[in-house]
N, C-alpha and C. Protein backbone atom coordinates (compact mmCIF):
# COMPACT_ATOMS: atom_id res chain seq x y z
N UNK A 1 9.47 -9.11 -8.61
CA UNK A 1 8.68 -7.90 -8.48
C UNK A 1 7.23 -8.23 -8.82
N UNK A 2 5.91 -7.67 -8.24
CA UNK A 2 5.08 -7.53 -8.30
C UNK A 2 3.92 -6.37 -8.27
N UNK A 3 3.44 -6.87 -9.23
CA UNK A 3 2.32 -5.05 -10.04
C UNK A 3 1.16 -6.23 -9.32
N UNK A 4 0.19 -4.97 -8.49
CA UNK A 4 -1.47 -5.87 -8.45
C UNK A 4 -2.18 -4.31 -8.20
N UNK A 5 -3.59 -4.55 -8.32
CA UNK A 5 -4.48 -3.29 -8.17
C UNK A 5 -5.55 -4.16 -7.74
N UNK A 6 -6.05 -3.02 -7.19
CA UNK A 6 -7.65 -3.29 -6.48
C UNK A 6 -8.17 -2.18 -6.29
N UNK A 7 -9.80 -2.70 -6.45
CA UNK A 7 -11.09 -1.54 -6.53
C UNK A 7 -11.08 -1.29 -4.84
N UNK A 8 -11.63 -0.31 -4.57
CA UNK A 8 -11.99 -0.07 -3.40
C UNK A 8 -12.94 1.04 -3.15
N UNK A 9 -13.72 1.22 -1.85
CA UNK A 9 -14.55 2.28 -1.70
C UNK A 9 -14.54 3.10 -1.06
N UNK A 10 -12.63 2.76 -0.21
CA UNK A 10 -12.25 3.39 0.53
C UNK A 10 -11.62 4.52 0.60
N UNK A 11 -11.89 5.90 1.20
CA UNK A 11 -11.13 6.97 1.03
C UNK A 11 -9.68 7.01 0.87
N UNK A 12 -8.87 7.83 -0.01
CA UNK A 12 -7.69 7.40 -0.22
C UNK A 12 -6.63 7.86 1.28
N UNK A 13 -6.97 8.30 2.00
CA UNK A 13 -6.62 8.81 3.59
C UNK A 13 -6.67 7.31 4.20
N UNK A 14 -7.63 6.83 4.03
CA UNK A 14 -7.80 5.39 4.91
C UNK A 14 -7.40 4.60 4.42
N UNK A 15 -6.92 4.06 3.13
CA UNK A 15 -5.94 3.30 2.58
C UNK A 15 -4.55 3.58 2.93
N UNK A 16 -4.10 4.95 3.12
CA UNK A 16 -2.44 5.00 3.37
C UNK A 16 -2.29 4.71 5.39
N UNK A 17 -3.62 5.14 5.44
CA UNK A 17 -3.39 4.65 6.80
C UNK A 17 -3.32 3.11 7.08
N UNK A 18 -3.75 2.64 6.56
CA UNK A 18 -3.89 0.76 6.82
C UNK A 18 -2.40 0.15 6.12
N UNK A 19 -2.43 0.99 5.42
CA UNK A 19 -1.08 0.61 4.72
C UNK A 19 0.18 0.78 5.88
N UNK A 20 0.41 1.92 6.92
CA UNK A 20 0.84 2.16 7.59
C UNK A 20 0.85 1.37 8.68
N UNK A 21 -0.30 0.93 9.13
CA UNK A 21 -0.33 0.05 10.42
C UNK A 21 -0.10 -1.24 9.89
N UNK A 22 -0.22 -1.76 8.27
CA UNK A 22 0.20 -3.28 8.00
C UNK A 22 1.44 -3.52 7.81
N UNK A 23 2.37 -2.32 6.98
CA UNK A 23 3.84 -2.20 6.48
C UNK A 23 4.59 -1.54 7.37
N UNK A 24 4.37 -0.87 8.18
CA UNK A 24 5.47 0.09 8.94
C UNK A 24 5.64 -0.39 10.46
N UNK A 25 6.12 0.19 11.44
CA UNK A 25 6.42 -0.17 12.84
C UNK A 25 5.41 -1.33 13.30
N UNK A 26 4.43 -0.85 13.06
CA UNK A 26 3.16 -1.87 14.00
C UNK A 26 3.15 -3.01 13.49
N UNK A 27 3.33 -3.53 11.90
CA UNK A 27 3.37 -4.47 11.00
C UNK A 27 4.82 -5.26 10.75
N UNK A 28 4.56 -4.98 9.01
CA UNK A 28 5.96 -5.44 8.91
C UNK A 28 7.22 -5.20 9.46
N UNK A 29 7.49 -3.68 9.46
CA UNK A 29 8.37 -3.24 9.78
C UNK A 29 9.05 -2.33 9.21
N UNK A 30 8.50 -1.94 8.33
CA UNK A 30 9.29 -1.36 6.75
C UNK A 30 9.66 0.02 7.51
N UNK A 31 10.53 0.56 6.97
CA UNK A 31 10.79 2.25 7.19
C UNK A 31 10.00 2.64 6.23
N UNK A 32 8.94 3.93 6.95
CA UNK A 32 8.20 4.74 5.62
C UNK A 32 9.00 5.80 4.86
N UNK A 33 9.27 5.83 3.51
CA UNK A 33 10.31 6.29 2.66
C UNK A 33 9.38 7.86 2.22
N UNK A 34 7.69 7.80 1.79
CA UNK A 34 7.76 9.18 1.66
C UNK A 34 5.77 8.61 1.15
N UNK A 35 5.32 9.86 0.78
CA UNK A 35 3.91 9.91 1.57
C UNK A 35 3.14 11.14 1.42
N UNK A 36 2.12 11.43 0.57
CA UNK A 36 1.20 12.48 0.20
C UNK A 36 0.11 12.13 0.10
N UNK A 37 -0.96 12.73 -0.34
CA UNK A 37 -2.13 11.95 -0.11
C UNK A 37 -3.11 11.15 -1.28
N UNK A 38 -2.24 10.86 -2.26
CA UNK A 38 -2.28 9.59 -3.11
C UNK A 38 -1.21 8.45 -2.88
N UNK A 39 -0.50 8.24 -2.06
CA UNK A 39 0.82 7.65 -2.24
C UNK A 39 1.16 7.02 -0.84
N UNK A 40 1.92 5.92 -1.10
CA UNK A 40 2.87 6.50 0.23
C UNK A 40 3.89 4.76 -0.43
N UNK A 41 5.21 5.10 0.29
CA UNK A 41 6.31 3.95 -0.12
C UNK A 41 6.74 3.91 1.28
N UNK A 42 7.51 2.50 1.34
CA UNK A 42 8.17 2.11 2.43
C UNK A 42 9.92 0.90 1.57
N UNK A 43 10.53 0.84 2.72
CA UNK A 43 11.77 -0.06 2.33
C UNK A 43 12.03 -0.76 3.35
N UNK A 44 12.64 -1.66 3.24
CA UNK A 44 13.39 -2.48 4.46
C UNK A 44 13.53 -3.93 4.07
N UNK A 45 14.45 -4.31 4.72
CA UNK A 45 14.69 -5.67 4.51
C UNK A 45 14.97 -6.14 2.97
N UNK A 46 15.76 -5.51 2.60
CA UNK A 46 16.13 -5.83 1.35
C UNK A 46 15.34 -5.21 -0.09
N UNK A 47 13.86 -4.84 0.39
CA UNK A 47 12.75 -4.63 -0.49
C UNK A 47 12.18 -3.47 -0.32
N UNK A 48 11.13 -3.15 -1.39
CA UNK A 48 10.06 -2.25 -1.23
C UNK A 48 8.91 -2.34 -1.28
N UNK A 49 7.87 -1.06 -1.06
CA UNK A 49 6.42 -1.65 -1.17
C UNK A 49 6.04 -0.57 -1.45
N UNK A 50 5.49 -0.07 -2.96
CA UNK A 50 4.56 1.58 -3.01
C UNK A 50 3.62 1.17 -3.31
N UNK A 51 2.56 2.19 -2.72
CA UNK A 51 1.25 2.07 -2.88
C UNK A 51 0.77 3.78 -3.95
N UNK A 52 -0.09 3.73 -5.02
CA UNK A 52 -1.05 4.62 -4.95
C UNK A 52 -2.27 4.62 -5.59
N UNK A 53 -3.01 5.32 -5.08
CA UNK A 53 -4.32 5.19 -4.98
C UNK A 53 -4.87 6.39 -6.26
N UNK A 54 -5.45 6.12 -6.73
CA UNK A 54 -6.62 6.82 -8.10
C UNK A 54 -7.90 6.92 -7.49
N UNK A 55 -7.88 8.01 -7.41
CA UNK A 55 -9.29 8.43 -6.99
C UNK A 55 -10.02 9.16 -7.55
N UNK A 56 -11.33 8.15 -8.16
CA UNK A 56 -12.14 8.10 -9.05
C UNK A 56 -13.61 8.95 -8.24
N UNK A 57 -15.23 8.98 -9.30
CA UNK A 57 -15.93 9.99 -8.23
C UNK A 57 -16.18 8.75 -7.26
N UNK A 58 -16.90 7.44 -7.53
CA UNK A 58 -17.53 6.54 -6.99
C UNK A 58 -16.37 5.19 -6.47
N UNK A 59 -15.26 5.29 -6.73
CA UNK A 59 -14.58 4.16 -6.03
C UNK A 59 -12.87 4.75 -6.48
N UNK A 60 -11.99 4.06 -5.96
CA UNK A 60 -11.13 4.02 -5.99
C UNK A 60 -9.77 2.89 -6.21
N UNK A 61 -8.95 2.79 -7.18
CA UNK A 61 -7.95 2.27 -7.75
C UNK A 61 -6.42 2.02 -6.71
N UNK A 62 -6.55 0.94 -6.26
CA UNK A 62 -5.47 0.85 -5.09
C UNK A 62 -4.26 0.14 -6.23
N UNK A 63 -3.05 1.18 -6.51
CA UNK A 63 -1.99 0.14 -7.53
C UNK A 63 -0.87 -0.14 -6.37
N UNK A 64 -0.06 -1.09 -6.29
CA UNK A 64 0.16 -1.69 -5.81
C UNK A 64 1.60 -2.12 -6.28
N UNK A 65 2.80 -1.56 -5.75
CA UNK A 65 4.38 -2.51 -6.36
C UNK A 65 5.32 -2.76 -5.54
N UNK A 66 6.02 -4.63 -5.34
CA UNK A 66 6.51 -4.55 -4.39
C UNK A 66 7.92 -5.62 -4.67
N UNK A 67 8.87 -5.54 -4.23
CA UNK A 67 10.20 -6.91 -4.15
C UNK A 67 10.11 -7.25 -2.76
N UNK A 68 9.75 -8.32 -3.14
CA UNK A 68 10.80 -9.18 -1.75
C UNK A 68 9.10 -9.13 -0.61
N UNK A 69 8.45 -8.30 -0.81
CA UNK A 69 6.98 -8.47 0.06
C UNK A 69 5.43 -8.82 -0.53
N UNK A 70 6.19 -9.81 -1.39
CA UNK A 70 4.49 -10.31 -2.73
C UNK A 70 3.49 -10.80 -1.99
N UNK A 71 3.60 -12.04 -0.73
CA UNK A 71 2.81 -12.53 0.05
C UNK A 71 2.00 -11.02 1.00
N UNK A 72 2.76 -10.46 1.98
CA UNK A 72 1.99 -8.90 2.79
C UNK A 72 1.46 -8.72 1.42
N UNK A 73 1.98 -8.09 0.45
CA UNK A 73 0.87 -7.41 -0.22
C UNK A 73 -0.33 -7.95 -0.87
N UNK A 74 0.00 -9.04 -1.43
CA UNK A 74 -1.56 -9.65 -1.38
C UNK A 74 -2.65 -9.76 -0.69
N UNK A 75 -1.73 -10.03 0.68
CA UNK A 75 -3.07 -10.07 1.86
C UNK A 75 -3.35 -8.55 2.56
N UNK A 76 -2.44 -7.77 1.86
CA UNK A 76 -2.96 -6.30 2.23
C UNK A 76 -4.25 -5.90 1.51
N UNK A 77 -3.99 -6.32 0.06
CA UNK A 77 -5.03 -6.07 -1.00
C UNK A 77 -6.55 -6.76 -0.53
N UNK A 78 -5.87 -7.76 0.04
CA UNK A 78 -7.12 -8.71 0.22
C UNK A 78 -8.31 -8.23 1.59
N UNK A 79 -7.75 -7.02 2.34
CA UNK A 79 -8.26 -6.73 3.76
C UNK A 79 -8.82 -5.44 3.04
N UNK A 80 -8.31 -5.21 2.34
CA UNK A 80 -9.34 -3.12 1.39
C UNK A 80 -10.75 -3.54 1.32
């Protein structure tokens, strides 16, 4: 299992979206499990991947927890 966070300046809308096109159908593949507009989780393939976002006035807190998908999520973190 893996905990990571990252700063970002990105609206928290445009983070669950990228998250979507990197982890779900278009990407990995994950089934999206559930999704509001700090949040969103996915499963598949044995694993999981939740994302949520803290949204601060001037930037934003991307946290980050995943099994079985440590490599995607690093390089997810690494494209914010």
């Amino acid at each position: 299992m893996l905990k990571i966070a990252k700063q970002t300046k990105l609206v928290p809308e445009e983070v669950i979206d990228r998250a979507l096109k990197f982890f779900g159908k278009g990407g990995w593949g994950l089934e999206e499990k559930g999704r509001n507009p700090c949040c969103i989780s996915f499963e598949g393939i044995g694993g999981h991947v939740s994302i949520s976002i803290d949204d601060k006035e001037k930037h934003r807190i991307v946290d980050l927890e995943t099994r079985e998908f440590e490599y995607p999520a690093k390089k997810f973190l690494e494209k914010l």
